[in-house]
PDB file of N, CA and C in Angstrom:
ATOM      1  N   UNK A   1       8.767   3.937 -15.266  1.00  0.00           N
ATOM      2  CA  UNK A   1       7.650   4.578 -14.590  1.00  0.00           C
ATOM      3  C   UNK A   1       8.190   5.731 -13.744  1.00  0.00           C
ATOM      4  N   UNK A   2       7.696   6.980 -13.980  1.00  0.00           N
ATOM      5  CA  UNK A   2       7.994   8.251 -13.432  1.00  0.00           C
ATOM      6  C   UNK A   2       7.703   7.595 -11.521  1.00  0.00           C
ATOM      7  N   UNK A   3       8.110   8.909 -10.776  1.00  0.00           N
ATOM      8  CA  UNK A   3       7.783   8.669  -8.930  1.00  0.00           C
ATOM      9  C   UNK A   3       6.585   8.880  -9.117  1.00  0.00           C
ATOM     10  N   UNK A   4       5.723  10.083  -9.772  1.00  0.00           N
ATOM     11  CA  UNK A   4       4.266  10.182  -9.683  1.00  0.00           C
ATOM     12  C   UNK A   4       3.328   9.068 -10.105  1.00  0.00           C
ATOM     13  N   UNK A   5       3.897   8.321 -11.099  1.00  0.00           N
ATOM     14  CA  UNK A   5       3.274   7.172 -11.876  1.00  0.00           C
ATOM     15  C   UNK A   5       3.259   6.010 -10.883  1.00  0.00           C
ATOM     16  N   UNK A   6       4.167   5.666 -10.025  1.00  0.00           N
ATOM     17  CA  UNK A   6       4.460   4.795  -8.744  1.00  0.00           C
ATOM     18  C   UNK A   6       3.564   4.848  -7.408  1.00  0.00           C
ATOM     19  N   UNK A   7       3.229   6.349  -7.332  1.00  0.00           N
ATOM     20  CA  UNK A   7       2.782   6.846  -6.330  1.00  0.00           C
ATOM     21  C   UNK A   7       1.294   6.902  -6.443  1.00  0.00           C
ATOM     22  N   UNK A   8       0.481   7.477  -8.048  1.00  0.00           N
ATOM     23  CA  UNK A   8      -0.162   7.371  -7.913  1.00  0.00           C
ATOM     24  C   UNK A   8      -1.170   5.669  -8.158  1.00  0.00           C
ATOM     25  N   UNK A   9      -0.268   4.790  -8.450  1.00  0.00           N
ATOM     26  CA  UNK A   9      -0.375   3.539  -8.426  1.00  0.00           C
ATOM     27  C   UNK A   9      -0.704   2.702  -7.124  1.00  0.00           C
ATOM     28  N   UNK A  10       0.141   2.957  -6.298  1.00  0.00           N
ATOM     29  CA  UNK A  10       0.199   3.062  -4.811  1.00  0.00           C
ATOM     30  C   UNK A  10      -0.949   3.076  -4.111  1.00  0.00           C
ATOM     31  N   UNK A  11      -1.359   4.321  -4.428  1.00  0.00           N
ATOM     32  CA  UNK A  11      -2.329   5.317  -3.730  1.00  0.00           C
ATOM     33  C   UNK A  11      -3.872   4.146  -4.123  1.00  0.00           C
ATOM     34  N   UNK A  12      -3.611   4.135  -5.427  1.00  0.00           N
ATOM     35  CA  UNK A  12      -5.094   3.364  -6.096  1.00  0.00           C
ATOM     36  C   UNK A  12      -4.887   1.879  -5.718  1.00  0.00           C
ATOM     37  N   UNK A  13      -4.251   1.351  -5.190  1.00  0.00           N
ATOM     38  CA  UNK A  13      -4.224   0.084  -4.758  1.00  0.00           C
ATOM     39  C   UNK A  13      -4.523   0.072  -3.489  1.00  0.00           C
ATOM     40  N   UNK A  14      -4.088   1.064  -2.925  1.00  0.00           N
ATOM     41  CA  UNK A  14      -4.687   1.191  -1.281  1.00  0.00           C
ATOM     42  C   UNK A  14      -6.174   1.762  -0.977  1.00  0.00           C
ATOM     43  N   UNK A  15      -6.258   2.293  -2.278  1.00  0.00           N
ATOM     44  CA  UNK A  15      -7.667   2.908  -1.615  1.00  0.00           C
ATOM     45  C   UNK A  15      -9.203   2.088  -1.305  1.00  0.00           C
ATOM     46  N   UNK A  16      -8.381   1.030  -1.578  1.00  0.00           N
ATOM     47  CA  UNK A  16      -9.688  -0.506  -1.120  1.00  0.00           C
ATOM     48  C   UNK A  16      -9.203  -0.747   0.172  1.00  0.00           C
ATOM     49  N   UNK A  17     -10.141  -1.025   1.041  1.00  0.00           N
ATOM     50  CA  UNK A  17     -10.424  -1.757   2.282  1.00  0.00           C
ATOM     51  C   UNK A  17      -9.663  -3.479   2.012  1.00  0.00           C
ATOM     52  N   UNK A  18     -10.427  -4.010   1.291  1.00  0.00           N
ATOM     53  CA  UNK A  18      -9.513  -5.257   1.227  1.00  0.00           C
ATOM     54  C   UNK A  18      -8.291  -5.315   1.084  1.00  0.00           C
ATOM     55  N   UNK A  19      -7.924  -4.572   0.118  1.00  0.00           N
ATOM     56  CA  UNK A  19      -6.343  -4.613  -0.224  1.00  0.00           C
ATOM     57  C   UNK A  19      -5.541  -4.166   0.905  1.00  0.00           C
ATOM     58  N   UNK A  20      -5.985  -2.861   1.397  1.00  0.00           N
ATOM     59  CA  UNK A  20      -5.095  -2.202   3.073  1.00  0.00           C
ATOM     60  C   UNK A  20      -5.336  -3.521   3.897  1.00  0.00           C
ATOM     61  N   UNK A  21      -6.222  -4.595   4.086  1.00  0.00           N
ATOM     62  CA  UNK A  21      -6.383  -5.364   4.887  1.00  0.00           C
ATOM     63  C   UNK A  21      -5.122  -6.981   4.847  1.00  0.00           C
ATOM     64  N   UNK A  22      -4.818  -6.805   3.408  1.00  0.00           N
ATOM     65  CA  UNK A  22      -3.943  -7.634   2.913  1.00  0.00           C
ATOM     66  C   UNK A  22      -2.694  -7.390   3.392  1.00  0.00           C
ATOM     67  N   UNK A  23      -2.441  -6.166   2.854  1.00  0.00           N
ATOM     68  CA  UNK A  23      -1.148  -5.155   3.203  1.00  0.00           C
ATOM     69  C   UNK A  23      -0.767  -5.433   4.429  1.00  0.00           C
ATOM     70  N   UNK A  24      -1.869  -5.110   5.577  1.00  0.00           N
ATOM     71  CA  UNK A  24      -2.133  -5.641   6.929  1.00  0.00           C
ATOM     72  C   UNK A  24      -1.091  -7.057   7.413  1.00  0.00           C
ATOM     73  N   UNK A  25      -1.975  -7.825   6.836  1.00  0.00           N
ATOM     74  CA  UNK A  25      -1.487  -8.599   6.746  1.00  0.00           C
ATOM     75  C   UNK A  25       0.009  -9.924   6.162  1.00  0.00           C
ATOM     76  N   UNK A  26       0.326  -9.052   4.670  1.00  0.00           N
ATOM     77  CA  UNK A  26       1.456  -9.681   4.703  1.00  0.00           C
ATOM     78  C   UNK A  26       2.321  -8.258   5.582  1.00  0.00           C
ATOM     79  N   UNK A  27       1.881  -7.734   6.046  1.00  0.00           N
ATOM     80  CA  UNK A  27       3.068  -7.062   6.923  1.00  0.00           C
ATOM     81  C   UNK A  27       3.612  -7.993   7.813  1.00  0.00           C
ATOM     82  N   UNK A  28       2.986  -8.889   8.434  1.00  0.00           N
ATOM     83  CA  UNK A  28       2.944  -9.376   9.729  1.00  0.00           C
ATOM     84  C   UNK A  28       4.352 -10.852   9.110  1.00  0.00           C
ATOM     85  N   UNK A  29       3.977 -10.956   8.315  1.00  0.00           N
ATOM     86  CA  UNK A  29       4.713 -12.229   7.148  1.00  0.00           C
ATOM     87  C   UNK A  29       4.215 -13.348   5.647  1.00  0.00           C
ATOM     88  N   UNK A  30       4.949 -13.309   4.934  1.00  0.00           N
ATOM     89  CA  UNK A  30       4.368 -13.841   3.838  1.00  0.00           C
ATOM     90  C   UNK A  30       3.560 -15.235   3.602  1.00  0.00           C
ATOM     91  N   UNK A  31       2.194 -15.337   2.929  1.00  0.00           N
ATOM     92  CA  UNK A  31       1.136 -15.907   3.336  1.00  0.00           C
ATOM     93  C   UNK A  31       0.977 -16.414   1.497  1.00  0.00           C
ATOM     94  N   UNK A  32       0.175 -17.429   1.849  1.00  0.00           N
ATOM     95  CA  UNK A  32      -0.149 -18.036   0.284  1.00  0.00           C
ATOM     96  C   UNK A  32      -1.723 -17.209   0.360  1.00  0.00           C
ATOM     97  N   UNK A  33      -1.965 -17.104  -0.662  1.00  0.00           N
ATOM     98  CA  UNK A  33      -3.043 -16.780  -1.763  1.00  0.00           C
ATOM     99  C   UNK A  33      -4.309 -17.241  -0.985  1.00  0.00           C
ATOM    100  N   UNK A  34      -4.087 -18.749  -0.389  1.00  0.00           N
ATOM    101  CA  UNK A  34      -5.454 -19.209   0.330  1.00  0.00           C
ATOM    102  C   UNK A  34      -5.761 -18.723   1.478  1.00  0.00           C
ATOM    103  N   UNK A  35      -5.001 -18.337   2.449  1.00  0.00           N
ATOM    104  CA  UNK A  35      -5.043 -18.319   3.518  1.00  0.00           C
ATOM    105  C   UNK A  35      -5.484 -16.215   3.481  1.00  0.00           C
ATOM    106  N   UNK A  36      -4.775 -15.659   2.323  1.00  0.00           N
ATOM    107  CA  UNK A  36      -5.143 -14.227   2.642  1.00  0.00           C
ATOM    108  C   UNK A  36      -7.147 -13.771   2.322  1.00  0.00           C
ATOM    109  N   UNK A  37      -7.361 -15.065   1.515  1.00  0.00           N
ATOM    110  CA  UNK A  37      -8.895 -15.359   1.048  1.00  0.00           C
ATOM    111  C   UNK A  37      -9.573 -15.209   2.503  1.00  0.00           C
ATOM    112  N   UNK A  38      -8.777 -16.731   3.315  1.00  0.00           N
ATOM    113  CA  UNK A  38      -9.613 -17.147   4.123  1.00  0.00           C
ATOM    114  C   UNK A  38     -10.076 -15.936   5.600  1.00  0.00           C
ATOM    115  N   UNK A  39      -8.601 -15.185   5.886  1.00  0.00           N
ATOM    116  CA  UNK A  39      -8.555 -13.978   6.777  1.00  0.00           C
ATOM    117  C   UNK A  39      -9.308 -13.002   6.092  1.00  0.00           C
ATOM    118  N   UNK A  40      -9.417 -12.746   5.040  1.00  0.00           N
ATOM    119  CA  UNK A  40     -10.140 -11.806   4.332  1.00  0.00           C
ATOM    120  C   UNK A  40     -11.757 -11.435   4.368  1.00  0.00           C
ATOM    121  N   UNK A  41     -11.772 -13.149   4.231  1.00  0.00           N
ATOM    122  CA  UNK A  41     -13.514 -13.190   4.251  1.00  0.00           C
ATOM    123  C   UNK A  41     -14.079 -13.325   2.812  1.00  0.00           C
ATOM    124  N   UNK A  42     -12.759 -13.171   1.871  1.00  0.00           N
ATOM    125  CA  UNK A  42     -13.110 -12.905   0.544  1.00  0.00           C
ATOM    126  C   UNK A  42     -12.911 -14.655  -0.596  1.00  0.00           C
ATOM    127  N   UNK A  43     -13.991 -14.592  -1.388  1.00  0.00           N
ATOM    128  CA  UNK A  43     -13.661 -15.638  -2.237  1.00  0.00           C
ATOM    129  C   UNK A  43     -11.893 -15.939  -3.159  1.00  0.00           C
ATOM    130  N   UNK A  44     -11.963 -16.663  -3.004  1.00  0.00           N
ATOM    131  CA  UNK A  44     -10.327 -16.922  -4.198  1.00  0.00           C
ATOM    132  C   UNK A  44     -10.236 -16.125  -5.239  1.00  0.00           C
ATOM    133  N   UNK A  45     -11.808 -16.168  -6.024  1.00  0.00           N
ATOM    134  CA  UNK A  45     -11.465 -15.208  -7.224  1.00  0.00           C
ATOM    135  C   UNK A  45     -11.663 -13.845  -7.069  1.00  0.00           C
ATOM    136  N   UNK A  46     -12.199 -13.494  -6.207  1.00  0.00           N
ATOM    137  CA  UNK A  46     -11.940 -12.206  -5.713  1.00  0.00           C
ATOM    138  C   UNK A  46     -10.685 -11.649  -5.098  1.00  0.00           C
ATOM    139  N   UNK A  47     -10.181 -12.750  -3.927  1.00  0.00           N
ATOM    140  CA  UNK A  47      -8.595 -12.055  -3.662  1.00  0.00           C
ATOM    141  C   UNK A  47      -8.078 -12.065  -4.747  1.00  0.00           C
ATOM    142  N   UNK A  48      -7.925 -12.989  -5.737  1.00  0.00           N
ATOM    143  CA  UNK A  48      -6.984 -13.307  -6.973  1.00  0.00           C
ATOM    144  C   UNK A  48      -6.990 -11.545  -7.539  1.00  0.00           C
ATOM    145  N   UNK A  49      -8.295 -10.915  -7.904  1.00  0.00           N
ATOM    146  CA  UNK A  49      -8.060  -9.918  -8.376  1.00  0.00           C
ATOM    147  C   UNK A  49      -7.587  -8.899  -7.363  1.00  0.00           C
ATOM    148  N   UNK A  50      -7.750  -8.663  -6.661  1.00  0.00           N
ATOM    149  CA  UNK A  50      -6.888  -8.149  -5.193  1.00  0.00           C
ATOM    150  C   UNK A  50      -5.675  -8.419  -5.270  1.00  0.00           C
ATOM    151  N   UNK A  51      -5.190  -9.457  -5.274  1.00  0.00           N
ATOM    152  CA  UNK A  51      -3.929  -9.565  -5.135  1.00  0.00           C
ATOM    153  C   UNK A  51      -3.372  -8.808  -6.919  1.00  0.00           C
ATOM    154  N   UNK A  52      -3.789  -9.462  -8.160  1.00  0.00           N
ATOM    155  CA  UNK A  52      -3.362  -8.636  -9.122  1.00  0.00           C
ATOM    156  C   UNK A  52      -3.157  -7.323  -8.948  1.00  0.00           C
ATOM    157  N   UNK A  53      -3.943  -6.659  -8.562  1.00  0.00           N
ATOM    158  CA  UNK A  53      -3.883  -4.967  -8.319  1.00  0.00           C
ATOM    159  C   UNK A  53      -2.735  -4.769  -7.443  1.00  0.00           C
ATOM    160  N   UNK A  54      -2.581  -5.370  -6.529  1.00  0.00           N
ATOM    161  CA  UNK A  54      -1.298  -5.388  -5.491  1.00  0.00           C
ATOM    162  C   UNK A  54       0.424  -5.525  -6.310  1.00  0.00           C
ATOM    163  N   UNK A  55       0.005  -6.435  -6.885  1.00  0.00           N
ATOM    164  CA  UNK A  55       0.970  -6.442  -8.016  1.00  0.00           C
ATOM    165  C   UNK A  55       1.533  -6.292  -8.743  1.00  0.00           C
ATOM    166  N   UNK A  56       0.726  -5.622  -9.730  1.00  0.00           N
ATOM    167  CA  UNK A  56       0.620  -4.344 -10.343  1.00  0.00           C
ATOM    168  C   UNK A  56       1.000  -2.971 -10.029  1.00  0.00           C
ATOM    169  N   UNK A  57       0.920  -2.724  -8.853  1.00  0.00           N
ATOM    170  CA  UNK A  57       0.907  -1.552  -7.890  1.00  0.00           C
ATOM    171  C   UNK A  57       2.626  -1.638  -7.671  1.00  0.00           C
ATOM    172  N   UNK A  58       3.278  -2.939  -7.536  1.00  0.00           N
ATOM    173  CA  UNK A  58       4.140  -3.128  -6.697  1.00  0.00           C
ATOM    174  C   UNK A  58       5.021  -3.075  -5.277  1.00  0.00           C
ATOM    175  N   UNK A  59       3.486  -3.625  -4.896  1.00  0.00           N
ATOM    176  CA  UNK A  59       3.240  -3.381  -3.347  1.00  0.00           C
ATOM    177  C   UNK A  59       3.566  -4.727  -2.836  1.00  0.00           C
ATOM    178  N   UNK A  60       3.125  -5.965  -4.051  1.00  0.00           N
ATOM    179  CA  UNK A  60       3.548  -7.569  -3.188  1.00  0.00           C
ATOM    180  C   UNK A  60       3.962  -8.363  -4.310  1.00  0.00           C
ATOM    181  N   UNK A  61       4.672  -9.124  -4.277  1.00  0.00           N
ATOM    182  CA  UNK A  61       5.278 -10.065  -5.005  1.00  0.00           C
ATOM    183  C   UNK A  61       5.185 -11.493  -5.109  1.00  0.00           C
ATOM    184  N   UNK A  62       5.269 -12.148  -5.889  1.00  0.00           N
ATOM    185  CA  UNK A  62       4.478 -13.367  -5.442  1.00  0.00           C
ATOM    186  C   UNK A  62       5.736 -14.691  -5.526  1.00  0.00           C
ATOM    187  N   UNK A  63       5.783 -15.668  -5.077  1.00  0.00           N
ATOM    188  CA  UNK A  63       7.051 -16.875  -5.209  1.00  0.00           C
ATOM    189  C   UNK A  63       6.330 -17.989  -5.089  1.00  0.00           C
ATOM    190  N   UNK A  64       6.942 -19.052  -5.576  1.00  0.00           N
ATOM    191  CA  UNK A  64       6.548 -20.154  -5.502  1.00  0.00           C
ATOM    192  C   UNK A  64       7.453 -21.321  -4.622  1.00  0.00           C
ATOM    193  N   UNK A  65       7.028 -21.738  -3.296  1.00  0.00           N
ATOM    194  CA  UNK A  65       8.219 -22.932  -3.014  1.00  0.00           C
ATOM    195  C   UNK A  65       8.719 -23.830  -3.340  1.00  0.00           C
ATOM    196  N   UNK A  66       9.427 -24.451  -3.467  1.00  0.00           N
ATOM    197  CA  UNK A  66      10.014 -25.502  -4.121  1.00  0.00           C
ATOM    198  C   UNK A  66       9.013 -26.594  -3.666  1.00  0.00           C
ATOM    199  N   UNK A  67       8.514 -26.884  -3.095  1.00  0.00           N
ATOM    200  CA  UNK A  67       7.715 -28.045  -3.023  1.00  0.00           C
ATOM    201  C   UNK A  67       6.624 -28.226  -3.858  1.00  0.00           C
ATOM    202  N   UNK A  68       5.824 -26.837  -3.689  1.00  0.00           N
ATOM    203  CA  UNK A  68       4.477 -27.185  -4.681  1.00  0.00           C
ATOM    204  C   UNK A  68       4.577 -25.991  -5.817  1.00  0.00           C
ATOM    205  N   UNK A  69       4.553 -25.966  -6.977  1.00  0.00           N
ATOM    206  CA  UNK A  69       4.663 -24.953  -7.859  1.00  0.00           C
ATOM    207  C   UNK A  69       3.567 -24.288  -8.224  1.00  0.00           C
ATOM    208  N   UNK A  70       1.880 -24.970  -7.773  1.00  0.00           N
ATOM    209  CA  UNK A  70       0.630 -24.429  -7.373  1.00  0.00           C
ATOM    210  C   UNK A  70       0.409 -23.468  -6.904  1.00  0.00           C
ATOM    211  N   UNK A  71       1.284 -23.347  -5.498  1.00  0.00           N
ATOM    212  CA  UNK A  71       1.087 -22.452  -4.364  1.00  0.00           C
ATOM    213  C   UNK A  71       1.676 -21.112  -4.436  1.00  0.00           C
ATOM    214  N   UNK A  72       0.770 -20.147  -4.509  1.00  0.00           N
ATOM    215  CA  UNK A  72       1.390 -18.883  -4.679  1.00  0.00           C
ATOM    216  C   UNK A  72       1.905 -18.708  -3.021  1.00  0.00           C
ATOM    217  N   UNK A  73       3.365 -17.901  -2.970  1.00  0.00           N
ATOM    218  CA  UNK A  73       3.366 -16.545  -1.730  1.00  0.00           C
ATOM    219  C   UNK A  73       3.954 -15.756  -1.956  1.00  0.00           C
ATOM    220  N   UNK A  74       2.528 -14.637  -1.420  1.00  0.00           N
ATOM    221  CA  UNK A  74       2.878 -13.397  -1.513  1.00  0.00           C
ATOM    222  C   UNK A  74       3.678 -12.709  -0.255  1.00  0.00           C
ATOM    223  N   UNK A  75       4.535 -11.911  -0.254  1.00  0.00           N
ATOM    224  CA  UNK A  75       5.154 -10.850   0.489  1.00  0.00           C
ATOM    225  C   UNK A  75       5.002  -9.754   0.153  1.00  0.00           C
ATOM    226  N   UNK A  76       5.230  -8.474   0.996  1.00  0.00           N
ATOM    227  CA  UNK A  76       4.921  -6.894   0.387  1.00  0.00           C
ATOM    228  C   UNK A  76       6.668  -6.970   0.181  1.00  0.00           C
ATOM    229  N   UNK A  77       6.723  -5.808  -0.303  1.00  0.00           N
ATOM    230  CA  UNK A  77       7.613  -5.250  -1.360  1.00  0.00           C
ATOM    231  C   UNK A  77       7.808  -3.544  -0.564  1.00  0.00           C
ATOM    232  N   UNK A  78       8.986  -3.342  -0.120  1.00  0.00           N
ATOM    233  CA  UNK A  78       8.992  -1.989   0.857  1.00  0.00           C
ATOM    234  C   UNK A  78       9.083  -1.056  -0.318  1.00  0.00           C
ATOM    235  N   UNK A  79       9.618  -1.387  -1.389  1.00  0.00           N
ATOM    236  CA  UNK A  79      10.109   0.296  -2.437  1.00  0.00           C
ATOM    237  C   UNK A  79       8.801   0.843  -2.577  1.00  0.00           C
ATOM    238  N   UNK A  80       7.542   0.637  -2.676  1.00  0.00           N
ATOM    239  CA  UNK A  80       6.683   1.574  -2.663  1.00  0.00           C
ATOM    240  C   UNK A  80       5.930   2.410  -1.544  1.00  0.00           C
ATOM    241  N   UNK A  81       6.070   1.819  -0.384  1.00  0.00           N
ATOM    242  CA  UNK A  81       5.793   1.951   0.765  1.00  0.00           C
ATOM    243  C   UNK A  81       6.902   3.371   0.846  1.00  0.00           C
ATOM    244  N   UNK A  82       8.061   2.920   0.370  1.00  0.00           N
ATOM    245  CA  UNK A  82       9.231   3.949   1.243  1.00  0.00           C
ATOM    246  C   UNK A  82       8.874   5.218   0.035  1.00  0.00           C
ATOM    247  N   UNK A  83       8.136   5.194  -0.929  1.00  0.00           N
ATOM    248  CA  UNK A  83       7.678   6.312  -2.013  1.00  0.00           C
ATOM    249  C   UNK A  83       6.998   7.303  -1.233  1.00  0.00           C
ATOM    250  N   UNK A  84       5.784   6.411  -0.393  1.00  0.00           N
ATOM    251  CA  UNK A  84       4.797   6.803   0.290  1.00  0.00           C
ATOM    252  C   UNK A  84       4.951   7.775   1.132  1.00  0.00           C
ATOM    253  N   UNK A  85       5.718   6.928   2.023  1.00  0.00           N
ATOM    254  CA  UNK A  85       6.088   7.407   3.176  1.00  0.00           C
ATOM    255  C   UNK A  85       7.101   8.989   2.430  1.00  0.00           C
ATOM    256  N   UNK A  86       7.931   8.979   2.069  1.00  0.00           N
ATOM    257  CA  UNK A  86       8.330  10.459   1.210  1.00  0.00           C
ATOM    258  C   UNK A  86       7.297  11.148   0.851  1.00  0.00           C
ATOM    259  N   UNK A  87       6.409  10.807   0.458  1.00  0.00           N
ATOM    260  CA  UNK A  87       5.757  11.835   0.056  1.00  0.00           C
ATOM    261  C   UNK A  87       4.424  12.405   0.820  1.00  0.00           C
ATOM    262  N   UNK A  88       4.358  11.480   1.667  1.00  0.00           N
ATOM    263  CA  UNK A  88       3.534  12.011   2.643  1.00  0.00           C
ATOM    264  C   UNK A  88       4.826  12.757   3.851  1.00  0.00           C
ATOM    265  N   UNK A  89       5.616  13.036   3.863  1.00  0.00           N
ATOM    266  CA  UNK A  89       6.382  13.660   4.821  1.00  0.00           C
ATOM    267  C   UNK A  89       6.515  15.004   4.326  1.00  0.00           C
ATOM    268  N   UNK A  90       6.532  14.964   2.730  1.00  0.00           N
ATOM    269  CA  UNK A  90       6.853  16.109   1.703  1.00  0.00           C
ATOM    270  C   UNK A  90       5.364  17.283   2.121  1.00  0.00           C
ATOM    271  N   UNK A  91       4.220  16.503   1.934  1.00  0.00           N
ATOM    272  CA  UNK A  91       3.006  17.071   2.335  1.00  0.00           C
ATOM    273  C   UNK A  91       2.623  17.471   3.785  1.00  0.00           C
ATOM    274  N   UNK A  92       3.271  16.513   4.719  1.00  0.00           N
ATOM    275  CA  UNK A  92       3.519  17.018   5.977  1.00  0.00           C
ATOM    276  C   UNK A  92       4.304  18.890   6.169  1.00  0.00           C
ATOM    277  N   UNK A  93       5.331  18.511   5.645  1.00  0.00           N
ATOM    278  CA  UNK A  93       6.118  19.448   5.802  1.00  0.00           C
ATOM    279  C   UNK A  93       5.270  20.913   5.225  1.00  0.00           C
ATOM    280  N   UNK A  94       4.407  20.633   3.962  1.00  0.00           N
ATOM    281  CA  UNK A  94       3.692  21.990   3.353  1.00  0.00           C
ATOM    282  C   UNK A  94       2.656  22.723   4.260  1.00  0.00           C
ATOM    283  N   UNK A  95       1.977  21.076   4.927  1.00  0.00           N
ATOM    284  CA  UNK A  95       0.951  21.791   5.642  1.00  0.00           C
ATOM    285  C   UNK A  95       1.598  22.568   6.484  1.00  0.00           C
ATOM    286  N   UNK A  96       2.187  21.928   7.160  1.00  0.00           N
ATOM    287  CA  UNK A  96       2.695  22.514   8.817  1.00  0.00           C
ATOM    288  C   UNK A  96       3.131  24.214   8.344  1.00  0.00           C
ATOM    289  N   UNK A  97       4.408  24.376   7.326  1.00  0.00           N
ATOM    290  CA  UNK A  97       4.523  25.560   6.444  1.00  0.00           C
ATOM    291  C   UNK A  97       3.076  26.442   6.824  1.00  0.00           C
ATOM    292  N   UNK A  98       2.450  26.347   5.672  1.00  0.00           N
ATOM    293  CA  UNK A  98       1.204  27.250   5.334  1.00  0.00           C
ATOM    294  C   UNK A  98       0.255  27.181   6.751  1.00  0.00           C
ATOM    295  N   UNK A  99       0.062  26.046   7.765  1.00  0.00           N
ATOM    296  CA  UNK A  99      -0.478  26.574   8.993  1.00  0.00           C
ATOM    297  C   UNK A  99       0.086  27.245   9.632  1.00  0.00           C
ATOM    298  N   UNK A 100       1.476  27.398  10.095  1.00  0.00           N
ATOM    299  CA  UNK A 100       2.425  28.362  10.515  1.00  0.00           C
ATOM    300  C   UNK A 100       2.203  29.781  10.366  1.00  0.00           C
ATOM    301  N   UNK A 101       2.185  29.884   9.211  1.00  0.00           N
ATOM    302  CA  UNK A 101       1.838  31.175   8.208  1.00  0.00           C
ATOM    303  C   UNK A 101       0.556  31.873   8.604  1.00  0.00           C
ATOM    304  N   UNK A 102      -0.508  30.738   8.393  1.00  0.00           N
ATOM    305  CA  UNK A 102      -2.105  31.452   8.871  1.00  0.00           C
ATOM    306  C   UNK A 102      -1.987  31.538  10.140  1.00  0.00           C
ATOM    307  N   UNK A 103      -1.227  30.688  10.939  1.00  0.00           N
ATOM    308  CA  UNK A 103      -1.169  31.586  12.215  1.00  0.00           C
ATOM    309  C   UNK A 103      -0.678  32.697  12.812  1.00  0.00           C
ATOM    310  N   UNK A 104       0.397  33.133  12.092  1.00  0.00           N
ATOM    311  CA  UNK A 104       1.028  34.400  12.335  1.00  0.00           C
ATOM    312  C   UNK A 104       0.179  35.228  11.894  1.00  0.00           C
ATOM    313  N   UNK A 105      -0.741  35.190  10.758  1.00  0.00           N
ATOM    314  CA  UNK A 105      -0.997  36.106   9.978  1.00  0.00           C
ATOM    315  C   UNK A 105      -2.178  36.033  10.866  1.00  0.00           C
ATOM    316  N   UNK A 106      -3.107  35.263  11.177  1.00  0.00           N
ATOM    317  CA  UNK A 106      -4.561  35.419  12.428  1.00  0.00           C
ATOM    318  C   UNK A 106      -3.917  36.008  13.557  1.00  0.00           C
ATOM    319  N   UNK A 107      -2.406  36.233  14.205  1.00  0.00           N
ATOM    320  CA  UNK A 107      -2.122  36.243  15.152  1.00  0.00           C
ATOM    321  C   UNK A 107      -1.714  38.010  15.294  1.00  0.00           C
ATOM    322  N   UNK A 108      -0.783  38.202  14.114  1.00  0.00           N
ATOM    323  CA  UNK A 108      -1.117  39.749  13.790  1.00  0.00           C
ATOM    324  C   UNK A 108      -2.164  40.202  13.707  1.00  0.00           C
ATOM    325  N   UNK A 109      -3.197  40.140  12.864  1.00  0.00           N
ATOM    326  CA  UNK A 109      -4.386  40.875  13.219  1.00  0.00           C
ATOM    327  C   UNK A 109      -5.295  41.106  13.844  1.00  0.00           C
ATOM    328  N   UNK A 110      -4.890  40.294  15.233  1.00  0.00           N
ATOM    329  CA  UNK A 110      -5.543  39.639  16.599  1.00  0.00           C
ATOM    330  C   UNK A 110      -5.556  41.040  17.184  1.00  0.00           C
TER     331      UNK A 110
END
């Protein structure tokens, strides 16, 4: 998978409210499947597809403990995050550029 193919993967997994709310949340630490339902507000089979997209995305990963092989947990996954974060710094950097620019250039003809 190309960086753009990653990124724009990324991007479409975040652009749900639930899912950023997940994200949210396993930031804080890794959580089973039930419990991100129950903070969510959302049914099982609804996080279930939430969490797929997350997955997919490769934003969270899922393990099983040795005790119960039922129990999903998920954790986030930083390599896409740290995509993000690049490339929103990359876009940082353009704007600031080209506002720079329109300001000199409004500032000369002031």
């Amino acid at each position: 998978m190309t960086a753009t193919a990653g990124l724009d993967r990324t991007l479409a997994a975040l652009a749900d409210p639930h899912r950023r709310r997940v994200v949210d949340l396993l930031a804080e630490r890794p959580r089973p499947a039930g419990e991100l339902a129950r903070e969510t507000g959302l049914s099982p089979p609804a996080m279930s597809r939430h969490l797929r997209t997350l997955r997919a995305s490769g934003l969270v990963e899922e393990s099983h403990p040795d005790f119960d092989a039922r129990v999903r947990i998920y954790a986030l996954r930083p390599e896409p995050m740290v995509h993000l974060l690049r490339w929103l710094e990359e876009s940082e950097r353009l704007w600031s550029a080209q506002l720079l620019a329109f300001k000199a250039h409004v500032e000369k003809d002031a």
